[in-house]
C-alpha atoms as a PDB file:
ATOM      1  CA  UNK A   1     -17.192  16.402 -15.674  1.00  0.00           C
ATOM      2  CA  UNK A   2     -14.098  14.295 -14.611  1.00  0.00           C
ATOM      3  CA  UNK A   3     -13.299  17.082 -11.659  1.00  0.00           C
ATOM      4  CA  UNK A   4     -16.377  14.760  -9.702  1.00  0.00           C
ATOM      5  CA  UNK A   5     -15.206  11.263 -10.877  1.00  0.00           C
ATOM      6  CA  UNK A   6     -13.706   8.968  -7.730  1.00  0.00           C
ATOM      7  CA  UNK A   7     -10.192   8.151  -8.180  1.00  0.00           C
ATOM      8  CA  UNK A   8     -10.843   5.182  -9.613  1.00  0.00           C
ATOM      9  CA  UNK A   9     -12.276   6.110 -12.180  1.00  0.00           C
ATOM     10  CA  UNK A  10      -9.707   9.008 -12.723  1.00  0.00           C
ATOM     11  CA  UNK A  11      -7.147   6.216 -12.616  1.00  0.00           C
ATOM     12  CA  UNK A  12      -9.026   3.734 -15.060  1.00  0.00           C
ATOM     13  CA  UNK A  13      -9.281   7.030 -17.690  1.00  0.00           C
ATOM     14  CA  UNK A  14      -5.489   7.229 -17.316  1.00  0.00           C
ATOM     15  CA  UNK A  15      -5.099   4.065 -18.437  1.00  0.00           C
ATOM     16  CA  UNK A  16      -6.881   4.588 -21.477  1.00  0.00           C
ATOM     17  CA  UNK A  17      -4.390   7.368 -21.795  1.00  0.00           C
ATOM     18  CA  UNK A  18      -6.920  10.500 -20.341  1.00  0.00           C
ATOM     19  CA  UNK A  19      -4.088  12.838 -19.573  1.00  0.00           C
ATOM     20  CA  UNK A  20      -6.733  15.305 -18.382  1.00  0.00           C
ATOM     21  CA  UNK A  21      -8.303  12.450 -15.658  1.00  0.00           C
ATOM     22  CA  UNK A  22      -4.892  11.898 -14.552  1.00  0.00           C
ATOM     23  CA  UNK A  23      -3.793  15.890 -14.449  1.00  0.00           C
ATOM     24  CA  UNK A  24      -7.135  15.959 -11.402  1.00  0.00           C
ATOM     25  CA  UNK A  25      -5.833  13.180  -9.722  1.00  0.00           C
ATOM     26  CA  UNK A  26      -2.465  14.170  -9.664  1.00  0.00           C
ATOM     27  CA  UNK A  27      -3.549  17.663  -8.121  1.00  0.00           C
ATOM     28  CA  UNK A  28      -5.759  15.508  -5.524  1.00  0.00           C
ATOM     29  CA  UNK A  29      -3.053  14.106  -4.257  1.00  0.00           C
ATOM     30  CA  UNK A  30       0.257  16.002  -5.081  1.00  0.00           C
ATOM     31  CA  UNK A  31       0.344  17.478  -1.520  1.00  0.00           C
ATOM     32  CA  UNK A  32       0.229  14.171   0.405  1.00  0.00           C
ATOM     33  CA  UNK A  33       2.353  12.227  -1.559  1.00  0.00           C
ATOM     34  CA  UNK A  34       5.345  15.487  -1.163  1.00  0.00           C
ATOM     35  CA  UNK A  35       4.525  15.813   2.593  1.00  0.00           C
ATOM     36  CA  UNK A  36       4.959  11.753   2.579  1.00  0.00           C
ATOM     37  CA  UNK A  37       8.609  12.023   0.636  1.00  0.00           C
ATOM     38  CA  UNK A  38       9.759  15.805   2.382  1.00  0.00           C
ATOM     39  CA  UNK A  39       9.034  14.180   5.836  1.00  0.00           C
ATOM     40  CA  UNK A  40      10.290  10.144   5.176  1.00  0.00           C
ATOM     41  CA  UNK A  41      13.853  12.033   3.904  1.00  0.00           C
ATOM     42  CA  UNK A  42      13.656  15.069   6.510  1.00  0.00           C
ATOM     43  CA  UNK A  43      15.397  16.958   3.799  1.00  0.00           C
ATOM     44  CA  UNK A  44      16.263  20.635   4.190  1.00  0.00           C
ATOM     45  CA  UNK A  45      14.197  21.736   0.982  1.00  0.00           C
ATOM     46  CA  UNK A  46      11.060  21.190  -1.016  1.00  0.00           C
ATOM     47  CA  UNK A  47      12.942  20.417  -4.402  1.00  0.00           C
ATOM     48  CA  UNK A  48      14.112  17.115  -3.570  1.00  0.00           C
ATOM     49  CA  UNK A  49      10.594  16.251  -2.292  1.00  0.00           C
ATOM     50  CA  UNK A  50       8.795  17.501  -5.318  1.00  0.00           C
ATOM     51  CA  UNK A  51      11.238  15.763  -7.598  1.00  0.00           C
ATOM     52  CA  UNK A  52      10.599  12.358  -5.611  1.00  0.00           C
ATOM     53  CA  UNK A  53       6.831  13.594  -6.009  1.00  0.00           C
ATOM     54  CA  UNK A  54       7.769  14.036 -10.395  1.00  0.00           C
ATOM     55  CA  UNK A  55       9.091  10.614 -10.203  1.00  0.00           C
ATOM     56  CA  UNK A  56       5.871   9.392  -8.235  1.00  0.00           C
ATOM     57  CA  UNK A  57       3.143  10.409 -10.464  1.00  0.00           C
ATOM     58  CA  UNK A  58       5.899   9.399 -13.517  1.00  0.00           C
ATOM     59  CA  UNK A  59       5.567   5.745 -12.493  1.00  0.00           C
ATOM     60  CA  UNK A  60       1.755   6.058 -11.630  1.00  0.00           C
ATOM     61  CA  UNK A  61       0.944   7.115 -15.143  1.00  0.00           C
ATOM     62  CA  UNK A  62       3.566   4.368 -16.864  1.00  0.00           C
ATOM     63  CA  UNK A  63       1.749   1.732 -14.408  1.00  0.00           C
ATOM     64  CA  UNK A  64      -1.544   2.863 -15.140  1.00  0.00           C
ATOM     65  CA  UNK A  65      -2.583   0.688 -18.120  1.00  0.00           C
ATOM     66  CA  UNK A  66      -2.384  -2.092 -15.708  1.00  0.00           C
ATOM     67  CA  UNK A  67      -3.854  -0.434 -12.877  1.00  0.00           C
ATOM     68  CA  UNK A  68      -6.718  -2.352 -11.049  1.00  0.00           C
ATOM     69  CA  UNK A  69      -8.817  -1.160  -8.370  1.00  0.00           C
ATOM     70  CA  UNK A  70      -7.922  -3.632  -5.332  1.00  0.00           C
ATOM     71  CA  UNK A  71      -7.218  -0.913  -3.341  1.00  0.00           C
ATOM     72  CA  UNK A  72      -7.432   3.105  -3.069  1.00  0.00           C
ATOM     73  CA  UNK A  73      -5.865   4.676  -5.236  1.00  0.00           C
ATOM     74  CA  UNK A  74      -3.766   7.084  -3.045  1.00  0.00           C
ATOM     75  CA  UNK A  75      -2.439   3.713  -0.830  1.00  0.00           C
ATOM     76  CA  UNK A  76      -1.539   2.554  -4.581  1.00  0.00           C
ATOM     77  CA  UNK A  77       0.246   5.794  -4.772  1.00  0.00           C
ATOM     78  CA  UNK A  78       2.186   5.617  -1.226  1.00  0.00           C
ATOM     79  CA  UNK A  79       3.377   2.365  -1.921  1.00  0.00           C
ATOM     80  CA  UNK A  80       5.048   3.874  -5.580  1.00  0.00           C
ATOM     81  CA  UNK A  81       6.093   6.674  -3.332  1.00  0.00           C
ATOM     82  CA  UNK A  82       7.035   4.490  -0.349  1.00  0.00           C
ATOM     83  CA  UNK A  83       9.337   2.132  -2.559  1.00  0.00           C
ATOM     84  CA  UNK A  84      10.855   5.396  -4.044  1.00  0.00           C
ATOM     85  CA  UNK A  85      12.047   6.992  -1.532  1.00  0.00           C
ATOM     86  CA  UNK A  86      13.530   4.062   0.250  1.00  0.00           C
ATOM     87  CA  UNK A  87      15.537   3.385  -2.733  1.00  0.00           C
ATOM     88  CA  UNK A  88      16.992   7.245  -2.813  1.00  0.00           C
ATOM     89  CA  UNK A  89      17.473   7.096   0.523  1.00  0.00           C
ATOM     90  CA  UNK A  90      19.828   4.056  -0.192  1.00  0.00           C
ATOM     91  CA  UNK A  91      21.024   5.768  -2.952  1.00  0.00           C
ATOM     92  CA  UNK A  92      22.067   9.333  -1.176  1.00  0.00           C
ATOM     93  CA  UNK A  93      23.766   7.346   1.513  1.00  0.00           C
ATOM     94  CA  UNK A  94      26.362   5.796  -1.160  1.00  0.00           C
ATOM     95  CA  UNK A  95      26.778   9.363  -2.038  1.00  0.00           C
ATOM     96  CA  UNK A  96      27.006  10.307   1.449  1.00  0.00           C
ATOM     97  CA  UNK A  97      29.770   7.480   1.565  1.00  0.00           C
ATOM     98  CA  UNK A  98      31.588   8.916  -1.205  1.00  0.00           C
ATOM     99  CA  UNK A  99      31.139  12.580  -0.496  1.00  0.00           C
ATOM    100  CA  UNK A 100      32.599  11.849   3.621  1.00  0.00           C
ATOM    101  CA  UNK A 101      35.762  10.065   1.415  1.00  0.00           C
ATOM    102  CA  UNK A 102      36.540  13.407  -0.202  1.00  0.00           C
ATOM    103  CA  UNK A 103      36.183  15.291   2.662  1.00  0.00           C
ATOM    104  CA  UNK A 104      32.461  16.733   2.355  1.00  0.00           C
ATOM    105  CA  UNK A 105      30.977  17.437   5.533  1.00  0.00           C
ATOM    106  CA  UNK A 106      26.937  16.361   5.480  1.00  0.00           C
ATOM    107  CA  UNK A 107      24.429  19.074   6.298  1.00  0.00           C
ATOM    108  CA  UNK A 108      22.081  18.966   9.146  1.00  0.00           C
ATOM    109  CA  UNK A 109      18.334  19.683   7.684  1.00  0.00           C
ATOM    110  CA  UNK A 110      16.906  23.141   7.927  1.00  0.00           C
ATOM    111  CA  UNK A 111      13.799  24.550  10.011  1.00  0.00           C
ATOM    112  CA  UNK A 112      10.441  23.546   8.019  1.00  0.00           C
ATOM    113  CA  UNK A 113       7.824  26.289   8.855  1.00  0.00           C
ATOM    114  CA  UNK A 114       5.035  25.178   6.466  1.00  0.00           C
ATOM    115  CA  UNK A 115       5.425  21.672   8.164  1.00  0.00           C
ATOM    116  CA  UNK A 116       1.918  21.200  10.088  1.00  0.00           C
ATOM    117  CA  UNK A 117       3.584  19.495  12.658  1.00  0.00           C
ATOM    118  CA  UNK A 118       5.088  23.084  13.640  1.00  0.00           C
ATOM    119  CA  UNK A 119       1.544  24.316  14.080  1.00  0.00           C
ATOM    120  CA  UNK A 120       0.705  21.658  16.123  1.00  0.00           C
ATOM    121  CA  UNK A 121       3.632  21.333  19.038  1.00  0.00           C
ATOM    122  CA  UNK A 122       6.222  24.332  18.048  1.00  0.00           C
ATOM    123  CA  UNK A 123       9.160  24.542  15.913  1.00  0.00           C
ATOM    124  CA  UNK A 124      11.686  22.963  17.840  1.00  0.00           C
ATOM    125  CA  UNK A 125       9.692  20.023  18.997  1.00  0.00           C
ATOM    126  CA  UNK A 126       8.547  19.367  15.424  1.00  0.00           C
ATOM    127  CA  UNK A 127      12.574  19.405  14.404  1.00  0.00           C
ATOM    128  CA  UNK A 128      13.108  16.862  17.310  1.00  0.00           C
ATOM    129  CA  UNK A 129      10.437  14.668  16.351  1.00  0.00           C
ATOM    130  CA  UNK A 130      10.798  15.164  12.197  1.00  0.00           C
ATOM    131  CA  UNK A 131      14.772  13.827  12.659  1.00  0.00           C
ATOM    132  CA  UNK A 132      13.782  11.127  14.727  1.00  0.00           C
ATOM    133  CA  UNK A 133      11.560   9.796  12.765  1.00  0.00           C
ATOM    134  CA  UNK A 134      13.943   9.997  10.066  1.00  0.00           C
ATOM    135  CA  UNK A 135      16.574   8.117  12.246  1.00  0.00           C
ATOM    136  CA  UNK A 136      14.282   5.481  12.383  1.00  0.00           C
ATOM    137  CA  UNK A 137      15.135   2.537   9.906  1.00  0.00           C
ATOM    138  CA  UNK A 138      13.286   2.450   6.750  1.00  0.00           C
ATOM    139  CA  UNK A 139      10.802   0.554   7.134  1.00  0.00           C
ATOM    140  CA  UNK A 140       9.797   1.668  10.908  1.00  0.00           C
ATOM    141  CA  UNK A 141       9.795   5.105   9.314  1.00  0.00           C
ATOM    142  CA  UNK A 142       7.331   4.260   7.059  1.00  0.00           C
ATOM    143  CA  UNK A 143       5.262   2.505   9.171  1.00  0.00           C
ATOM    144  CA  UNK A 144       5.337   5.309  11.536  1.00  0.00           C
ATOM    145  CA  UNK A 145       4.059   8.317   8.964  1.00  0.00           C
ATOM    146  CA  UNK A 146       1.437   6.072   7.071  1.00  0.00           C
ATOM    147  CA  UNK A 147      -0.254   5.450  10.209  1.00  0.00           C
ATOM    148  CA  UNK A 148      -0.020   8.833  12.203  1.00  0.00           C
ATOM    149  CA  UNK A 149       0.385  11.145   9.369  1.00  0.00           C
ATOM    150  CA  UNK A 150      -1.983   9.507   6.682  1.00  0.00           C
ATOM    151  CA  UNK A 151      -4.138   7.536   8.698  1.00  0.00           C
ATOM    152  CA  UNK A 152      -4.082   4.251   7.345  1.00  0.00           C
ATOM    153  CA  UNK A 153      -5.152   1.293   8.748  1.00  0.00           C
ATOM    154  CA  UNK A 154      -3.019  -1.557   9.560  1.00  0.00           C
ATOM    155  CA  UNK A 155      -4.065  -4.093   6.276  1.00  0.00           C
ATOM    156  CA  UNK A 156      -3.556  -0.670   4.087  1.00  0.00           C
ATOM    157  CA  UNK A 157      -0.097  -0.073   5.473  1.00  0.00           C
ATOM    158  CA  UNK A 158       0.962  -3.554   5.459  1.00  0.00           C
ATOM    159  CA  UNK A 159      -0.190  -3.488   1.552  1.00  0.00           C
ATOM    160  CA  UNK A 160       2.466  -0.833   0.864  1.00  0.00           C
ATOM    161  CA  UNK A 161       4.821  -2.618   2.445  1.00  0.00           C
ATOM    162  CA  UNK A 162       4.038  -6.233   1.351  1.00  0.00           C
ATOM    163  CA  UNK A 163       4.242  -7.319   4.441  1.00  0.00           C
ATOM    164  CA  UNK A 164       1.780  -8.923   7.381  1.00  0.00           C
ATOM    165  CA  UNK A 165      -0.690  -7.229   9.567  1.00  0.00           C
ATOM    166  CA  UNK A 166       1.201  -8.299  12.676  1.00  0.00           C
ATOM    167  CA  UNK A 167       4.306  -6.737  11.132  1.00  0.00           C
ATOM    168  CA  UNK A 168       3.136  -3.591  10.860  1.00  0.00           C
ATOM    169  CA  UNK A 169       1.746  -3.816  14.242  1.00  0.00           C
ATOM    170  CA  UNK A 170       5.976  -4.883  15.729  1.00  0.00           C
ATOM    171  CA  UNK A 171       7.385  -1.945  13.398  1.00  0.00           C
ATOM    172  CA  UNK A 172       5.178  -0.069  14.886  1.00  0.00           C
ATOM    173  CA  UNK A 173       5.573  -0.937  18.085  1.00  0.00           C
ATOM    174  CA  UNK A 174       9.269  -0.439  18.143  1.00  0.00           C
ATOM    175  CA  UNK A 175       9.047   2.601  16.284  1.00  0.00           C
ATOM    176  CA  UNK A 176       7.336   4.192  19.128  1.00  0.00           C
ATOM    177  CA  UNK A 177       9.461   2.788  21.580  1.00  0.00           C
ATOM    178  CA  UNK A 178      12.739   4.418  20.013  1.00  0.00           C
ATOM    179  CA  UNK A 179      11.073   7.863  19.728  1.00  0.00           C
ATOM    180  CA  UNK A 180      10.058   8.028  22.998  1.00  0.00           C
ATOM    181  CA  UNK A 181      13.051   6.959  24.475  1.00  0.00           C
ATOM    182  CA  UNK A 182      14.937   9.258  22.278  1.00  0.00           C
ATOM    183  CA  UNK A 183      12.944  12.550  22.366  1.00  0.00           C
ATOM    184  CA  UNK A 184      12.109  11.456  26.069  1.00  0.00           C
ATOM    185  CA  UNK A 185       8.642  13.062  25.447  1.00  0.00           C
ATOM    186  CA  UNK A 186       6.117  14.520  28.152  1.00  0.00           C
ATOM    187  CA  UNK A 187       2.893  13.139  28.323  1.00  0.00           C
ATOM    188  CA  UNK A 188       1.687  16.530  27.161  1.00  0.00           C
ATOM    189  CA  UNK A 189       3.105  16.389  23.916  1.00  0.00           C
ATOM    190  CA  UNK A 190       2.546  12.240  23.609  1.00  0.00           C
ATOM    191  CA  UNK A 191      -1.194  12.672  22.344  1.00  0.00           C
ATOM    192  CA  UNK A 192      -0.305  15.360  19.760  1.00  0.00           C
ATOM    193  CA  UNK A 193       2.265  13.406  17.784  1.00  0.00           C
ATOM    194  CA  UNK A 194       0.800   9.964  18.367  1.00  0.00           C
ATOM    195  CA  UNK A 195      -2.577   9.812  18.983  1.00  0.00           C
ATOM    196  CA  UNK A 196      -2.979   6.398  20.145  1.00  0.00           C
ATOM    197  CA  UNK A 197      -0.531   6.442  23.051  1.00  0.00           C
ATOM    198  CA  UNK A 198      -3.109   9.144  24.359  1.00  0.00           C
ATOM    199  CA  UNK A 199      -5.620   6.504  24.471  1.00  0.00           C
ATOM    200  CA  UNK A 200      -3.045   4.087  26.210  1.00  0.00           C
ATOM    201  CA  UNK A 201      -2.305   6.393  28.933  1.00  0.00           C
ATOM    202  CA  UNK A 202      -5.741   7.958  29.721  1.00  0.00           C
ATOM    203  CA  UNK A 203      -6.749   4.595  30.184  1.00  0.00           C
ATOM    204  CA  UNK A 204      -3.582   3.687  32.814  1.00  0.00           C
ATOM    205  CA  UNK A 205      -4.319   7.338  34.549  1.00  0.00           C
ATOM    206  CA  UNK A 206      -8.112   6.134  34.630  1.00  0.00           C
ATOM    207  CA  UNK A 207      -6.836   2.613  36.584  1.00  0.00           C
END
């Protein structure tokens, strides 16, 4: 019966501690919320993705007696997932810190073939754009995968980030701006990885 409840119902159950309503919605969304933490960290491996995705669902379940519906629940979950893996991201670069200090050398991430970016524009132009993105700072970075990778609108991104509309709209902005002039894209490949420059350009190639 709960398999056909909406999330927020799913997440209301879990707050009445239904860990079977919370079990579906974790396998609803399990995929999106790793994808979201493998490709914010563009780490070589799954494992540190799927433990971010552990600690995730960990805090959704805690947080869930207090859970209201003001928004959907899987932008509730981004923003858990969002804050989480800004702050290991801070953490691993203190380790990074340390680790460079006793002579460790830092390891370039690995290919990704189950990435569907790789289906989309190749391997190596997936890699390209994957560590840019990743170079870009935190917040940008965010910014840039809510909105191209899970579709959310503006207000919904600016939610997880507790921040304005016209915010997300400058992070955005420059986000696009640095990846462009760093993977010095051709219009060709523009449209595929952000969808809305397409519209931007068929318009100036229409004028």
């Amino acid at each position: 019966m709960t398999d056909y409840w909406e999330d927020e119902e799913l997440m209301l159950a879990a707050g009445h501690g239904d860990r079977g309503a919370f079990g579906i919605l974790v396998e609803r969304h399990h995929y999106a919320i790793v994808q979201f933490a493998y490709r914010f960290l563009a780490t070589p491996d799954r494992d540190t993705a799927e433990d971010l995705a552990q600690e995730v669902f960990l805090a959704a379940w805690k947080a869930a007696p207090t859970f209201r519906p003001k928004a959907k629940v899987l932008t509730w979950l981004l923003r858990i997932n969002t804050n989480i893996c800004i702050n290991y991201l801070r953490d691993s670069r203190l380790r990074k810190v340390a680790s460079l200090d006793d002579g460790g050398i830092p390891q370039p991430p690995g290919p990704d073939t189950d990435c569907p970016e790789t289906q989309i524009i190749g391997w190596e132009q997936a890699e390209k754009v994957r560590i840019a993105i990743a170079d870009l700072p935190p917040n940008q970075r965010a910014a840039m995968l809510l909105r191209h990778f899970q579709e959310l609108s503006y207000a919904e991104i600016a939610d997880i980030l507790d921040t304005s509309v016209s915010a997300v709209e400058s992070l955005l902005f420059r986000a696009r701006r640095t990846l462009h002039a760093n993977l010095a894209l051709e219009n060709d490949y523009t449209p595929q990885v952000f969808p809305e420059d397409r519209v931007i350009y068929l318009q100036k190639k229409a004028t």
